[in-house]
N, C-alpha and C. Protein backbone atom coordinates (compact mmCIF):
# COMPACT_ATOMS: atom_id res chain seq x y z
N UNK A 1 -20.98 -15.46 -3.70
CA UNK A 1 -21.25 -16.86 -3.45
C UNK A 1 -21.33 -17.65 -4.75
N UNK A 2 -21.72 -17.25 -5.63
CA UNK A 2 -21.84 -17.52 -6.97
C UNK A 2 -20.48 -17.99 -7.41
N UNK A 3 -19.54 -17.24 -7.54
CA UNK A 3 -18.55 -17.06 -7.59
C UNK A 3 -17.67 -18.60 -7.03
N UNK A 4 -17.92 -18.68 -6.22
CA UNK A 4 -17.32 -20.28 -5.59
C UNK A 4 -18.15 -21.20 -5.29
N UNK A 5 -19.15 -21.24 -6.04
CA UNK A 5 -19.64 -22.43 -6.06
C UNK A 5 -19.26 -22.68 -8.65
N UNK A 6 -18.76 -21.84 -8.61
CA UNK A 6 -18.19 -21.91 -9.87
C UNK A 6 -16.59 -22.15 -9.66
N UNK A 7 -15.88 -21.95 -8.96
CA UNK A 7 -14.68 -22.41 -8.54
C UNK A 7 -14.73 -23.77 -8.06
N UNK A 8 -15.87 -24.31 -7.43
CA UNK A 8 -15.71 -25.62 -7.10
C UNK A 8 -16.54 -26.66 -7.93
N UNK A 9 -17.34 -25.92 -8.90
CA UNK A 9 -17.60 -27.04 -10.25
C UNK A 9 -16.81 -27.00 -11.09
N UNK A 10 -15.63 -25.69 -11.24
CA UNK A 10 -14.66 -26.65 -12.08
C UNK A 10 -13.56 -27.73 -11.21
N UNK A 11 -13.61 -27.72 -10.57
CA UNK A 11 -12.18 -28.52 -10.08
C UNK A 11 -12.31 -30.04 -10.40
N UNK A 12 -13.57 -30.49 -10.68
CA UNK A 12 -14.04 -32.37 -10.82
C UNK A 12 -13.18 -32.55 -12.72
N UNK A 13 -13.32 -31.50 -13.72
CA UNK A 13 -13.39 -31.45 -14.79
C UNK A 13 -11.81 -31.51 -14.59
N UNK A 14 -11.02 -30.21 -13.90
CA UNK A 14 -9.35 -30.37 -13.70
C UNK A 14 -8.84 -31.51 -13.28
N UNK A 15 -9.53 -32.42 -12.17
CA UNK A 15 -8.93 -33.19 -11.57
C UNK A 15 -9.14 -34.22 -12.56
N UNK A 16 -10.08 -34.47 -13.54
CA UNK A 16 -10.14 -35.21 -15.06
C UNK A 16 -8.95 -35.50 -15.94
N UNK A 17 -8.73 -34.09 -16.20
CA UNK A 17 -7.94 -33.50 -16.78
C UNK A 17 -6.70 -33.65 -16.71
N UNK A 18 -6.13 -33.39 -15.56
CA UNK A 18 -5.11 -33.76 -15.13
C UNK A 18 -4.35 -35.27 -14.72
N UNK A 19 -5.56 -36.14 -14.35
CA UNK A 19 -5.56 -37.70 -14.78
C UNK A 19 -5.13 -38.32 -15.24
N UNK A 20 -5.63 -37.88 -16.48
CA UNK A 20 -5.59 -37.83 -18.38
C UNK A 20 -4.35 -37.94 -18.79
N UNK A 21 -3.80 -36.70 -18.18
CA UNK A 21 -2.88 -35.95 -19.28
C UNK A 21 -1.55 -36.55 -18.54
N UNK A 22 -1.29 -37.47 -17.59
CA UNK A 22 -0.37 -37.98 -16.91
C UNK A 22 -0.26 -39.59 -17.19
N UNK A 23 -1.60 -40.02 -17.65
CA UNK A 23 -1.81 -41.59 -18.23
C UNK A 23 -2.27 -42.03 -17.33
N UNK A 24 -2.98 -41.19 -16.02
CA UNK A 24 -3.44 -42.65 -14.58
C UNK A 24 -5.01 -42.80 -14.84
N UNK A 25 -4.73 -44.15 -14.39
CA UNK A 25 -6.49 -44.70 -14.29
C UNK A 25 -6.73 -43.79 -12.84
N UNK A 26 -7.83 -44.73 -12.86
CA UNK A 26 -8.75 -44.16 -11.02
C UNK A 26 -8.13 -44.82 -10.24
N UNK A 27 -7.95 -46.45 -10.48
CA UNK A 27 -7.72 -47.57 -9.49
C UNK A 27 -6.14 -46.62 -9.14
N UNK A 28 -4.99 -46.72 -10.23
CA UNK A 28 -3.62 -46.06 -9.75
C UNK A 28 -3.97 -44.73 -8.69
N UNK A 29 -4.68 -44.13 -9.41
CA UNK A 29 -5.03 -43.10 -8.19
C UNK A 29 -5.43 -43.04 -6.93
N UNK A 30 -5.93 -44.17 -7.17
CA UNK A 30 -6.43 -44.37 -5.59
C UNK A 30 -5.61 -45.20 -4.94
N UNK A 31 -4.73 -46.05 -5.73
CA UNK A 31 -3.60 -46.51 -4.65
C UNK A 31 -3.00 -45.94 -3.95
N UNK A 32 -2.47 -44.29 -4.77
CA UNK A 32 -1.77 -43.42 -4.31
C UNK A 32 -2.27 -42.61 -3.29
N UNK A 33 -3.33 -42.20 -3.66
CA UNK A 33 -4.12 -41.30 -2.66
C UNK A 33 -5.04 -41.70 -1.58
N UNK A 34 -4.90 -43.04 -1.68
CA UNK A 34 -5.78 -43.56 -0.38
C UNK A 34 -7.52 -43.46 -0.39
N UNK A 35 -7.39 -42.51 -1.95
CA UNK A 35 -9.49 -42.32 -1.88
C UNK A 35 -9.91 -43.43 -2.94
N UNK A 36 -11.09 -43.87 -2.37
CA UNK A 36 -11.63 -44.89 -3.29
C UNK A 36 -11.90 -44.27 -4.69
N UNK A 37 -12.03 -45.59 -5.86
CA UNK A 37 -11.68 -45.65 -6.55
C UNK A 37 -13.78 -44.15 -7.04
N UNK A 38 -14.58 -44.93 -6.21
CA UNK A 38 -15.77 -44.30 -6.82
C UNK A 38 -16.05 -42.66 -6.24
N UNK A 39 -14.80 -42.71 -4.83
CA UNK A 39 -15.44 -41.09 -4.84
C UNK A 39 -14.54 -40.62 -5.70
N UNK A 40 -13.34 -40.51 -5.90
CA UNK A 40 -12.39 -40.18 -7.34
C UNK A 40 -13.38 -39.85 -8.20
N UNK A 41 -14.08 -40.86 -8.71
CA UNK A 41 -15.33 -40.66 -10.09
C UNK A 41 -16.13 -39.16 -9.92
N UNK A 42 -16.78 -39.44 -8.44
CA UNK A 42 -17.76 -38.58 -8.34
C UNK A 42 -16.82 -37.22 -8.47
N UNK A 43 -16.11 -37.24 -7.70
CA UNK A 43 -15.59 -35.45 -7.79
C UNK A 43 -15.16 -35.36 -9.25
N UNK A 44 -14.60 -36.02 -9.99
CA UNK A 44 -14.36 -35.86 -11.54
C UNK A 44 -15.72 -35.59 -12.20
N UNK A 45 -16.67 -35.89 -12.00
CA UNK A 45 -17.91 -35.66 -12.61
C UNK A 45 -18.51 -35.12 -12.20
N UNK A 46 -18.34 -34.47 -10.72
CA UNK A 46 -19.03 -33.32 -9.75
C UNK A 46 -20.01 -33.39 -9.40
N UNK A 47 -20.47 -34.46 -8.94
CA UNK A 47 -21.08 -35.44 -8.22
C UNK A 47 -20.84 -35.55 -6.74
N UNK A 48 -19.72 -34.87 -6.24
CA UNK A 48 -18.80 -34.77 -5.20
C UNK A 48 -18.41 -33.19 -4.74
N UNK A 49 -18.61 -33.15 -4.24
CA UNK A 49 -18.10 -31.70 -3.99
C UNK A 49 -16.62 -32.27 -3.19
N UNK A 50 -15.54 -31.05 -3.67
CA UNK A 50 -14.04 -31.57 -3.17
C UNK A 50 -14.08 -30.27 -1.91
N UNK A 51 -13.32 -31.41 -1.17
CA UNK A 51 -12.80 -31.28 0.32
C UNK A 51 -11.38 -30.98 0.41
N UNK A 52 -10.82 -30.52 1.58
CA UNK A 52 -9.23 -30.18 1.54
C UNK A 52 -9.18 -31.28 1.81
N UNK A 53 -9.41 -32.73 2.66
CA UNK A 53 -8.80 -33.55 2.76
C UNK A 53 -8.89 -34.43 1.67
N UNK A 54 -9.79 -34.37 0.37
CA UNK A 54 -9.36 -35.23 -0.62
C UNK A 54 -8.29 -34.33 -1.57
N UNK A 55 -8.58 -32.64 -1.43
CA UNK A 55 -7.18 -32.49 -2.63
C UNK A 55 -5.98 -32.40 -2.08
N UNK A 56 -6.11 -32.29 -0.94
CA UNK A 56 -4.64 -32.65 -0.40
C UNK A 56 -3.90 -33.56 -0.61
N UNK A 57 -4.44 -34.84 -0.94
CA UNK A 57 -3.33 -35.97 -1.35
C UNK A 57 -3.50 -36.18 -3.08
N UNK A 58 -4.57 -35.10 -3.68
CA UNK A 58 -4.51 -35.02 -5.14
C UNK A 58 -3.62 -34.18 -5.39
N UNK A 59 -3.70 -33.24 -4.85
CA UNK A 59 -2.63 -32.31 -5.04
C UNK A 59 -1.12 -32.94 -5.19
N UNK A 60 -1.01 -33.67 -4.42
CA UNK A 60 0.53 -34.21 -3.75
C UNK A 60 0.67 -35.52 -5.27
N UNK A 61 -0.27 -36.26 -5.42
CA UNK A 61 -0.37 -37.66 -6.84
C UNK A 61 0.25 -36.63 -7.70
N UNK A 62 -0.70 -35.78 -7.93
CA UNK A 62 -0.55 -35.22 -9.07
C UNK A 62 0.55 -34.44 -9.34
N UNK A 63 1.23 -33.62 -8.38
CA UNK A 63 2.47 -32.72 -8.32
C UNK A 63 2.29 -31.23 -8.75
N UNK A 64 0.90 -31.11 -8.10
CA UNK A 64 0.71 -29.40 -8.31
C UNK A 64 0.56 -29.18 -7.19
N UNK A 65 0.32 -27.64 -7.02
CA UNK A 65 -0.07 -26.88 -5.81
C UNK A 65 -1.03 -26.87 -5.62
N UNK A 66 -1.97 -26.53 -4.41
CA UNK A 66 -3.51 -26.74 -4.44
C UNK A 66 -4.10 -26.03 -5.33
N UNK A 67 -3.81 -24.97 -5.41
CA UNK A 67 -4.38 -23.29 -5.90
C UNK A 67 -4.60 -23.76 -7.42
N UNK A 68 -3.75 -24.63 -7.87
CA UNK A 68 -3.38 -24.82 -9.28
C UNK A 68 -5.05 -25.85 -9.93
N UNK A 69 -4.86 -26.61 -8.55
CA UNK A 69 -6.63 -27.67 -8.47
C UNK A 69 -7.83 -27.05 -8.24
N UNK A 70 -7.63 -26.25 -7.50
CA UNK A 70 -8.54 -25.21 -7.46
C UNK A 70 -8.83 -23.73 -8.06
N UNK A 71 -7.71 -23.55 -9.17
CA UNK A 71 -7.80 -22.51 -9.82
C UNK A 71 -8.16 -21.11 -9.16
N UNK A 72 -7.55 -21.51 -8.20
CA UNK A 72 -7.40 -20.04 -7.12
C UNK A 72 -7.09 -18.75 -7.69
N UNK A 73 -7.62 -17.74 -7.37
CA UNK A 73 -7.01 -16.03 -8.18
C UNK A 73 -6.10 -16.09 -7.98
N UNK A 74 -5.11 -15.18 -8.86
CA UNK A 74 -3.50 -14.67 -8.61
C UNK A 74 -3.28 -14.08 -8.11
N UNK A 75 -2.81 -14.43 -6.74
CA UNK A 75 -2.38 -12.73 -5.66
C UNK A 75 -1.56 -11.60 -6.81
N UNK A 76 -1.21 -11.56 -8.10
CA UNK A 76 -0.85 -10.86 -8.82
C UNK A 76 0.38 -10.41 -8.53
N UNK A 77 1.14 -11.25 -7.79
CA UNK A 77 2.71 -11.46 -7.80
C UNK A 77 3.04 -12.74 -8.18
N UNK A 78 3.80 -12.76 -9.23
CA UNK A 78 4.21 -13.90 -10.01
C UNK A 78 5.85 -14.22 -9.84
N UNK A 79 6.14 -13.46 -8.80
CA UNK A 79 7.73 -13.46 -8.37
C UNK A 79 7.67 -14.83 -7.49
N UNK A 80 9.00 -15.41 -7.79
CA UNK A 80 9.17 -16.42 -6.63
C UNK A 80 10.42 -16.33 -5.63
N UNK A 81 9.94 -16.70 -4.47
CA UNK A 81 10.58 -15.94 -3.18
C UNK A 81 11.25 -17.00 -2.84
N UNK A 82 12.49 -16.99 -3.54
CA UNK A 82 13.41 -17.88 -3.68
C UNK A 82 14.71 -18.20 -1.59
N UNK A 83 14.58 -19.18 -1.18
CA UNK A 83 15.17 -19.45 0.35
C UNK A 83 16.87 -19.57 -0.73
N UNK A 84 17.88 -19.46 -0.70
CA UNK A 84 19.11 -19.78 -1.10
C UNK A 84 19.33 -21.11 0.26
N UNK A 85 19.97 -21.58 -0.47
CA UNK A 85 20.23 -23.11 0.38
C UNK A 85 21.56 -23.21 0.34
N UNK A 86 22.53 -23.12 1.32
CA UNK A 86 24.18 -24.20 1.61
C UNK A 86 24.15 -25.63 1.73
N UNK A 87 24.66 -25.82 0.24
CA UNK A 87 24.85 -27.36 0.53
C UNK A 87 25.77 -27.99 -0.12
N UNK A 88 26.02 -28.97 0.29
CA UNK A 88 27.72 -29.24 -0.30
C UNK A 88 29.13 -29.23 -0.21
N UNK A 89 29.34 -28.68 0.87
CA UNK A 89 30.31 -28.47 0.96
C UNK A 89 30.88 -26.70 1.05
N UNK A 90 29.49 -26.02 1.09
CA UNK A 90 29.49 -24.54 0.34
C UNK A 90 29.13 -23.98 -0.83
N UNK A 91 28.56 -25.04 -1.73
CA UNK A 91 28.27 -24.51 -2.85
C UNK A 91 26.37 -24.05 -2.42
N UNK A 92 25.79 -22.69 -3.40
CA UNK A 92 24.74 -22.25 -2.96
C UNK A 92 23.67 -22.75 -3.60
N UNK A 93 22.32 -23.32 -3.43
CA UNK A 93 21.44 -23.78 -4.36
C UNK A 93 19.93 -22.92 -4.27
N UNK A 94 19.58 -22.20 -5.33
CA UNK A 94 18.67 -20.88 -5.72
C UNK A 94 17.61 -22.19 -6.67
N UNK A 95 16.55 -22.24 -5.88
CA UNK A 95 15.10 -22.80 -6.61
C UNK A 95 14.53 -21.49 -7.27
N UNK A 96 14.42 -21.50 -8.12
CA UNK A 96 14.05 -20.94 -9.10
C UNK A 96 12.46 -21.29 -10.23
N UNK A 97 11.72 -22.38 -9.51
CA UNK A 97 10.79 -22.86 -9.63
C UNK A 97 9.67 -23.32 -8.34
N UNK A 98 8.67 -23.49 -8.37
CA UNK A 98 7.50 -23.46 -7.34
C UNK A 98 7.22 -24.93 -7.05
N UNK A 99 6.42 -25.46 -8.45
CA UNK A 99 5.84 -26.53 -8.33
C UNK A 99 6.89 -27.91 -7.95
N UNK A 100 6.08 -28.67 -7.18
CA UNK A 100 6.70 -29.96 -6.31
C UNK A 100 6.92 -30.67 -6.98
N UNK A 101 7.92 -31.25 -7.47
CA UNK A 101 8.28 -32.75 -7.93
C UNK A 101 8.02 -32.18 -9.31
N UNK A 102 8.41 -33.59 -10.36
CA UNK A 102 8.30 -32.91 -12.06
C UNK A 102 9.63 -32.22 -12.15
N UNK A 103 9.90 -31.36 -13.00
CA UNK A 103 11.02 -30.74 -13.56
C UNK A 103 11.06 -29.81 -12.89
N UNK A 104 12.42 -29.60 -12.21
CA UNK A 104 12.52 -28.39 -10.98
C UNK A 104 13.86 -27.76 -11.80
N UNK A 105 13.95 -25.97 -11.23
CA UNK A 105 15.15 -25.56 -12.14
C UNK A 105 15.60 -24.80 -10.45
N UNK A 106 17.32 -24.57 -10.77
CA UNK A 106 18.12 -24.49 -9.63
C UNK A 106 19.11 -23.45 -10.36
N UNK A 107 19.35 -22.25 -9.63
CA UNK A 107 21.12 -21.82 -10.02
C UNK A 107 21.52 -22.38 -8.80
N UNK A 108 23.02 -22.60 -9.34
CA UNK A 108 23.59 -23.14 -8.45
C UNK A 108 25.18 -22.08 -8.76
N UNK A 109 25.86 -21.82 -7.42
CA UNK A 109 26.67 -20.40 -7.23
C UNK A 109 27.56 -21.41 -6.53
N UNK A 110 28.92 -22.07 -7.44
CA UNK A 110 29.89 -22.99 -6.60
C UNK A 110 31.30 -22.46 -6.63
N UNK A 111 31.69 -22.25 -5.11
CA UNK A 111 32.64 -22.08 -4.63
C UNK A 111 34.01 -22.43 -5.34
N UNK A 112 35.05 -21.26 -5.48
CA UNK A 112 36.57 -21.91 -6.01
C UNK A 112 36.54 -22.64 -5.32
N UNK A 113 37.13 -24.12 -5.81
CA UNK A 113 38.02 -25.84 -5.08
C UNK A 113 36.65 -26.35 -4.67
N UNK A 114 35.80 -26.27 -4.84
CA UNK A 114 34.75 -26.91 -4.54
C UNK A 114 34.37 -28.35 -6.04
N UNK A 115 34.34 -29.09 -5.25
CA UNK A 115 34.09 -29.63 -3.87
C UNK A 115 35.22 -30.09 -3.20
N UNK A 116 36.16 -30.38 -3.64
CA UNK A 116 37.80 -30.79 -3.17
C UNK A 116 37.68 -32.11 -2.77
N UNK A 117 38.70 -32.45 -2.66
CA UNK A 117 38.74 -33.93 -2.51
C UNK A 117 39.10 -34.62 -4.02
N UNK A 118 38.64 -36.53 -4.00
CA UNK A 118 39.17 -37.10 -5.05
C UNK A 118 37.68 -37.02 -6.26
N UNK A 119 37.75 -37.54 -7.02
CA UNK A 119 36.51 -37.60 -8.15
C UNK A 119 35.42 -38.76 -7.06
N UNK A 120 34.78 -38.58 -7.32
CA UNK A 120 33.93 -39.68 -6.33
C UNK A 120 32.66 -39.33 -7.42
N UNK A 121 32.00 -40.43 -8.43
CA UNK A 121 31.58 -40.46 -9.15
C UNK A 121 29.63 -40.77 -8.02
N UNK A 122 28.67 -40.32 -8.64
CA UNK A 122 27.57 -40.87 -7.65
C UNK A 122 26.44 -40.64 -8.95
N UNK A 123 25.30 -42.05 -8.96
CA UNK A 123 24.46 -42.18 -9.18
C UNK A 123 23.11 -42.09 -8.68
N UNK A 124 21.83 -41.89 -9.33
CA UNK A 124 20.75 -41.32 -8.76
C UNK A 124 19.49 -41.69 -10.11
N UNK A 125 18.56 -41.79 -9.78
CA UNK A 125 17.39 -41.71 -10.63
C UNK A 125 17.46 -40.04 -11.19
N UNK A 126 16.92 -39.96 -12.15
CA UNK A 126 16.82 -38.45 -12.73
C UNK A 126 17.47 -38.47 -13.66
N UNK A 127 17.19 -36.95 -14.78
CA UNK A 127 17.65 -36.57 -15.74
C UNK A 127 18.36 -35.22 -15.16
N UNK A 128 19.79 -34.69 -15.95
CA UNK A 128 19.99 -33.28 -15.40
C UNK A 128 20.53 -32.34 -16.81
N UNK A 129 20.09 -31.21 -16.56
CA UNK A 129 20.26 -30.76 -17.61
C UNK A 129 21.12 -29.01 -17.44
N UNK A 130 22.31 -29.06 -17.53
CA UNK A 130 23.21 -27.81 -16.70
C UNK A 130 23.71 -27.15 -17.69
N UNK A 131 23.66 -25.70 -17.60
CA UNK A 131 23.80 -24.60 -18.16
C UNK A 131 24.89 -23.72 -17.44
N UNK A 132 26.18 -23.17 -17.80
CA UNK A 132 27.54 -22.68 -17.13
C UNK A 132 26.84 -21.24 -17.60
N UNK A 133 26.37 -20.66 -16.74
CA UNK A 133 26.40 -19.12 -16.60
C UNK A 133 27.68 -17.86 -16.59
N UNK A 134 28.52 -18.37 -15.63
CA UNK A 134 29.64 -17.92 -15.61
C UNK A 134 31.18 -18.65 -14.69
N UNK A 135 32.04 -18.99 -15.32
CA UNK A 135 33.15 -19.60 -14.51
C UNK A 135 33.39 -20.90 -15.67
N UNK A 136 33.78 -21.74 -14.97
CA UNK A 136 34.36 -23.22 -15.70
C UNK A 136 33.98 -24.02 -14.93
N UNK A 137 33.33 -25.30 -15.50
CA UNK A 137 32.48 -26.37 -14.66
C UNK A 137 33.60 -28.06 -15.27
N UNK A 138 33.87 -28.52 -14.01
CA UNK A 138 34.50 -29.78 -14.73
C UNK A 138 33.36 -30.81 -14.14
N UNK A 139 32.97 -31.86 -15.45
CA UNK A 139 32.14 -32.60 -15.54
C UNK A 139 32.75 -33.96 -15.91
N UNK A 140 32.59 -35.02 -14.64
CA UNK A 140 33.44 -37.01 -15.26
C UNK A 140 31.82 -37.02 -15.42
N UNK A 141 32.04 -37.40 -16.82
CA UNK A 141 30.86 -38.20 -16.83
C UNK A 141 30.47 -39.74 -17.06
N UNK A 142 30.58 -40.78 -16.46
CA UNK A 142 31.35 -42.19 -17.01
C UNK A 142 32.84 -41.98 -17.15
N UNK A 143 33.19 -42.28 -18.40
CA UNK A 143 34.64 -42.73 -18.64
C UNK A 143 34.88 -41.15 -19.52
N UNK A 144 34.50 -40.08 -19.38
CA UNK A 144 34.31 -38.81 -19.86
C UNK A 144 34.57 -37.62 -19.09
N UNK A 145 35.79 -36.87 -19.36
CA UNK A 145 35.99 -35.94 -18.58
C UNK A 145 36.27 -34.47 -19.51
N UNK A 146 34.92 -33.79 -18.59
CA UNK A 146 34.88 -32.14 -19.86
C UNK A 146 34.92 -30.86 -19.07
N UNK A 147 35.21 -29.95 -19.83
CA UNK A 147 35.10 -28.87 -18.85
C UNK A 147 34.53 -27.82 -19.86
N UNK A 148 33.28 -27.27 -19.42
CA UNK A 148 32.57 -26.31 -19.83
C UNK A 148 32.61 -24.80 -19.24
N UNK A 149 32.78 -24.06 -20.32
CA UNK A 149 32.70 -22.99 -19.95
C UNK A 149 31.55 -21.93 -20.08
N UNK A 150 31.52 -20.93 -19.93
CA UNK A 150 30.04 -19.75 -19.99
C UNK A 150 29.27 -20.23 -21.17
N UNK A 151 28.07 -20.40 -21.14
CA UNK A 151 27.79 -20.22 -22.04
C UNK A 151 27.62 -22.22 -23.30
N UNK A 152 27.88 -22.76 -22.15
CA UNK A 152 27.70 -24.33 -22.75
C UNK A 152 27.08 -24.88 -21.55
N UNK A 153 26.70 -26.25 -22.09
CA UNK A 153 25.90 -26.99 -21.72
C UNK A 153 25.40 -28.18 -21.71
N UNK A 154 25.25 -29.21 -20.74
CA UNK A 154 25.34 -30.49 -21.11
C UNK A 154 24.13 -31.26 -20.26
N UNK A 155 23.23 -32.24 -21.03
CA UNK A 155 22.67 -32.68 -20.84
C UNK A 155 22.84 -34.33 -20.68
N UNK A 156 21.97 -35.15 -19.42
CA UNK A 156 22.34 -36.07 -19.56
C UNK A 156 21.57 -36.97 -18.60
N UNK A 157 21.61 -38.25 -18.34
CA UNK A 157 20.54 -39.43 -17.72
C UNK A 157 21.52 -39.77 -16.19
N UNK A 158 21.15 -39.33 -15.25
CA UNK A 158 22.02 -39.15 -13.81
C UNK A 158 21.95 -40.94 -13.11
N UNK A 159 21.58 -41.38 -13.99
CA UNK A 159 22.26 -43.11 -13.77
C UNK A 159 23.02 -43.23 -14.31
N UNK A 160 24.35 -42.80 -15.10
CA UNK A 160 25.30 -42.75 -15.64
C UNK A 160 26.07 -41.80 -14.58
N UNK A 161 27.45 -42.66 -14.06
CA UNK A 161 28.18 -42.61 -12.82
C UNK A 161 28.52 -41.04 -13.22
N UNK A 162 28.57 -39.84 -12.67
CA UNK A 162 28.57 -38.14 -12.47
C UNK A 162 29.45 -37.79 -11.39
N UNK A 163 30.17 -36.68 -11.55
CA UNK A 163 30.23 -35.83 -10.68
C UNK A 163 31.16 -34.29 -11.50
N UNK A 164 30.52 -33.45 -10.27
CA UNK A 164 30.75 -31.84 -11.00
C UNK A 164 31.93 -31.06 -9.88
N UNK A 165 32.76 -30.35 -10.44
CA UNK A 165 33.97 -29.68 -9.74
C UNK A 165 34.04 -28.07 -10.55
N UNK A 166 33.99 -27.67 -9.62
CA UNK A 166 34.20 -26.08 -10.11
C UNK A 166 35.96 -25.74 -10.86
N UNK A 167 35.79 -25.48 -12.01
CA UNK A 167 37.09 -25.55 -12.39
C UNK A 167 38.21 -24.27 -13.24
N UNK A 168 36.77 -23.56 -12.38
CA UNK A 168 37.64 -22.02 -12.15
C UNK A 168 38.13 -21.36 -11.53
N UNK A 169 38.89 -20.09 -11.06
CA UNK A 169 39.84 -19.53 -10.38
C UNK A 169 38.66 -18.86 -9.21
N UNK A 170 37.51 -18.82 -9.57
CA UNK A 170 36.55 -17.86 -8.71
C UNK A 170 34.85 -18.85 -8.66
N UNK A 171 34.16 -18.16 -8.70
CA UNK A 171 32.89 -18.77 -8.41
C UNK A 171 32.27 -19.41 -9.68
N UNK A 172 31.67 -20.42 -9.77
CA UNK A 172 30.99 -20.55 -11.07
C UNK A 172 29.53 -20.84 -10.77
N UNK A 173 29.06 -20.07 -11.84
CA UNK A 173 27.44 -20.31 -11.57
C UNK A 173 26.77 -21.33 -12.50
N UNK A 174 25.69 -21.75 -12.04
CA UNK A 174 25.46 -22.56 -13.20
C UNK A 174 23.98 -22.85 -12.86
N UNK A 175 22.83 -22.64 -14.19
CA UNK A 175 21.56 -22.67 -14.01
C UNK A 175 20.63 -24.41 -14.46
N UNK A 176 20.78 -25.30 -13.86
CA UNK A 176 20.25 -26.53 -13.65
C UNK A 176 18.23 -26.86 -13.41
N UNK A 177 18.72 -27.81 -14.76
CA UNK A 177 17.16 -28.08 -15.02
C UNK A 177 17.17 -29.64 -14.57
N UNK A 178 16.46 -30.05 -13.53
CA UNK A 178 16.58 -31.78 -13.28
C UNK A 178 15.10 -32.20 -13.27
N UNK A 179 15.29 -33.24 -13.50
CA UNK A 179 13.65 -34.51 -13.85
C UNK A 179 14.37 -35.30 -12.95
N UNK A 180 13.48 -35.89 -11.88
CA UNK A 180 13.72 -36.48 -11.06
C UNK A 180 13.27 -38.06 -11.36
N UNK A 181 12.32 -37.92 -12.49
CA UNK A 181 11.76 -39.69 -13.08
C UNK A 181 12.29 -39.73 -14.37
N UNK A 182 13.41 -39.15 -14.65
CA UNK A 182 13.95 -39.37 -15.51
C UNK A 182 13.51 -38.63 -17.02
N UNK A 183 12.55 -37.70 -16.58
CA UNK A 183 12.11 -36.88 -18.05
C UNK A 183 13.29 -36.14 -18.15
N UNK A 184 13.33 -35.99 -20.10
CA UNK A 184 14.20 -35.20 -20.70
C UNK A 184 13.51 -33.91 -20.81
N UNK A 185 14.15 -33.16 -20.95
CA UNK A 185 14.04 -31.83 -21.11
C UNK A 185 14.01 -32.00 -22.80
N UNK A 186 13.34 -30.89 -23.49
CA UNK A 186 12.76 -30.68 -24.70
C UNK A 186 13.39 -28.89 -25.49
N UNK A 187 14.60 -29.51 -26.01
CA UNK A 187 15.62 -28.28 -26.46
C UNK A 187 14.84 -28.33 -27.79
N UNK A 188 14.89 -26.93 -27.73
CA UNK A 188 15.05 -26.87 -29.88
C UNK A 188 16.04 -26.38 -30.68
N UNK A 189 15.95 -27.12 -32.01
CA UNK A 189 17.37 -26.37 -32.05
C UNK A 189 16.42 -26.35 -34.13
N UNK A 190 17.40 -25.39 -34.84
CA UNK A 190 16.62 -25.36 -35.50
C UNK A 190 17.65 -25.84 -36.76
N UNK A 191 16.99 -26.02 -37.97
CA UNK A 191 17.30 -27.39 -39.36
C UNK A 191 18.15 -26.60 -40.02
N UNK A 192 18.82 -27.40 -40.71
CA UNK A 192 19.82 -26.85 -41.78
C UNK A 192 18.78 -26.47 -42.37
């Protein structure tokens, strides 16, 4: 019993924390989450004991999992039990990441002639950031037309008119990092 009533005095300090570290006041928070601006306070200062129905829509503001707010134990499988998705026309899409919203990573396994048809360029909020595992990837990007092979990679702001064509004889894979509010991804590369 001890034990979780120490699991639930930290969560006011995380839900602080996590606040913080995203730039939101209380008032933004509570636009989003529908809880007033003073019980927000109290559970941050633990003053409040938290309920599933207030971290449920903290959980969701914030873009973690509950477990993550509540610092839940590790069932001690750290594997993720990835659903493969058809979409596209046939091309396969492998989540390769857990957490909701924020920077999500994808292989993506696309079909020879895929997608077929003419260039049909399409815009979107987000950043994308694609990695050619194996095959040849043809990329218009604007007034820009490239074709990457194994082992390259191109990054870029997905409000700038896009589209991707498999532009090899067989399957091409390709491991995709996207920001959906437009965050860049953070490469290093190292100095002369």
């Amino acid at each position: 019993m001890e034990d979780f009533e120490d699991v639930l005095d930290a969560v006011g300090p995380r839900l602080k924390m996590l606040r913080v570290e995203r730039g939101t006041t209380l008032a933004q928070l509570s636009e989003s989450t529908g809880i007033s601006v003073s019980t927000l306070s109290r559970l941050e200062s633990g003053q409040r004991k938290p309920t599933l129905e207030l971290l449920l829509p903290l959980a969701r503001a914030h873009q973690v999992q509950l477990d993550e707010l509540v610092d839940a134990p590790t069932t001690g499988d750290p594997r993720i039990h990835a659903k493969p998705v058809k979409h596209h026309g046939g091309a396969t899409i492998i989540p390769l990441s857990k957490r909701p919203g924020g920077l999500q990573a994808f292989k993506q396994i696309v079909p020879k002639g895929w997608p077929g048809g003419e260039v049909t360029q399409k815009t979107h909020e987000g950043y994308d950031w694609v990695y050619v595992l194996s095959g040849k990837l043809r990329i218009v990007l604007g007034d820009n037309d490239f074709i990457l092979t194994a082992g390259e990679v191109a990054e870029f702001d997905t409000r700038v008119p896009h589209w991707f064509a498999n532009a090899a004889a067989g399957p091409t894979e390709l491991l995709c990092l996207y920001g959906p509010q437009g965050e860049r991804m953070h490469v290093r590369a190292r100095t002369r």
